[in-house]
Protein backbone atom coordinates (compact mmCIF):
# COMPACT_ATOMS: atom_id res chain seq x y z
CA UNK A 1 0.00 0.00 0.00
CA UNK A 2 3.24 2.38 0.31
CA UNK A 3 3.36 2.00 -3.67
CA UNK A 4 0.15 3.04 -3.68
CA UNK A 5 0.52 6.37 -1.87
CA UNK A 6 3.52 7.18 -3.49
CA UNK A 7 1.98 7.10 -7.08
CA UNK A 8 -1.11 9.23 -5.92
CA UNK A 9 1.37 11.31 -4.82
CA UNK A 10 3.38 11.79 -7.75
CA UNK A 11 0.32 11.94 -10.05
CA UNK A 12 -1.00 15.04 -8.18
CA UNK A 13 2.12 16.95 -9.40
CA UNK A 14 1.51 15.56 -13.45
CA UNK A 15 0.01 17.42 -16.10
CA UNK A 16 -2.66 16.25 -18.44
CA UNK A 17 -0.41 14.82 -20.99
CA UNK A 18 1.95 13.24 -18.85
CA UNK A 19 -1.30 11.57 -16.83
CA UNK A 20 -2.77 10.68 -20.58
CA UNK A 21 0.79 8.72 -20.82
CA UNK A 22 0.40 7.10 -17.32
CA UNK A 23 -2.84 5.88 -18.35
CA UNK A 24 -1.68 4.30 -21.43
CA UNK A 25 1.63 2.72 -19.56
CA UNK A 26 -1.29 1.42 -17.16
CA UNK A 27 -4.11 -0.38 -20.13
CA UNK A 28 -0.76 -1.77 -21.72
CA UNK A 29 0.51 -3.24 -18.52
CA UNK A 30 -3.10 -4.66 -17.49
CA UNK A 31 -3.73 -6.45 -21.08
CA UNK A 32 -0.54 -7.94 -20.88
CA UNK A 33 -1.02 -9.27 -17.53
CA UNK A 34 -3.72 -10.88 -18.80
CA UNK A 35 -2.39 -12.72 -21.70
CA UNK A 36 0.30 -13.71 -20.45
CA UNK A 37 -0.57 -16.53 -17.83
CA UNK A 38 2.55 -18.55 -16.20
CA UNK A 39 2.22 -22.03 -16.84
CA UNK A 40 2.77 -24.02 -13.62
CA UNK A 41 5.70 -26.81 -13.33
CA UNK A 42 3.51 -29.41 -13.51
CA UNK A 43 2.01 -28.61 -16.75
CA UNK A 44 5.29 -28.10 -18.10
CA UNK A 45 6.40 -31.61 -17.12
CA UNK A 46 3.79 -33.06 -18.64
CA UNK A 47 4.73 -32.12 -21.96
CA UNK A 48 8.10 -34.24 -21.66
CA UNK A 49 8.08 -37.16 -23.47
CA UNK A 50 10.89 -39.72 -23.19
CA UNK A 51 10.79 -42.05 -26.59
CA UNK A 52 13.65 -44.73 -25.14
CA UNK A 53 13.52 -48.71 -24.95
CA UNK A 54 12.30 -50.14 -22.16
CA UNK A 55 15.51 -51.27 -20.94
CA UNK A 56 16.77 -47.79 -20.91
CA UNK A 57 17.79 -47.49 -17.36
CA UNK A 58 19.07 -50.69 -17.27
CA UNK A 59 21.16 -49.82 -20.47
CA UNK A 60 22.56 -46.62 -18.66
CA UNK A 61 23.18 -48.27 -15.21
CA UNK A 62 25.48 -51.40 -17.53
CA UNK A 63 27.76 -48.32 -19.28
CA UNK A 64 28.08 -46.82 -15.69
CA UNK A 65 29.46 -50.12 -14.35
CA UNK A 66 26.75 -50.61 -12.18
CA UNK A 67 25.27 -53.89 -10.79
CA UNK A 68 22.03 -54.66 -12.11
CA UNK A 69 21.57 -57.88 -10.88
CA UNK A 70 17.94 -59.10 -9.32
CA UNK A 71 18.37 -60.33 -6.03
């Protein structure tokens, strides 16, 4: 709310044309608050897709010297 107060302070000192500007930084920053929506992590990681064998992990575990026995 200190923002606030501050800008209705400074806009008490502006003239007509600079509020006419102020007005027009305002619409632009509203419309593009509202088009541009954050997509959450989740969403994001849904879009991965992993197109590898089956065996994949198995595969990587072997090349990393790893045991892979089932015991």
């Amino acid at each position: 709310m200190v923002t606030k107060k501050m800008i209705q302070e400074k806009i008490a000192d502006l003239t007509e044309e600079q509020l006419n500007q102020v007005y027009d930084m305002i619409e632009q920053l509203s419309s593009s608050e509202s088009t541009v929506k954050k997509t959450s992590l989740m969403s994001e990681l849904q879009k991965i897709s992993i197109d590898a064998p089956e065996n994949f992990s198995i595969q990587v575990a072997i090349s990393l010297g790893r045991d892979v026995s089932e015991e």
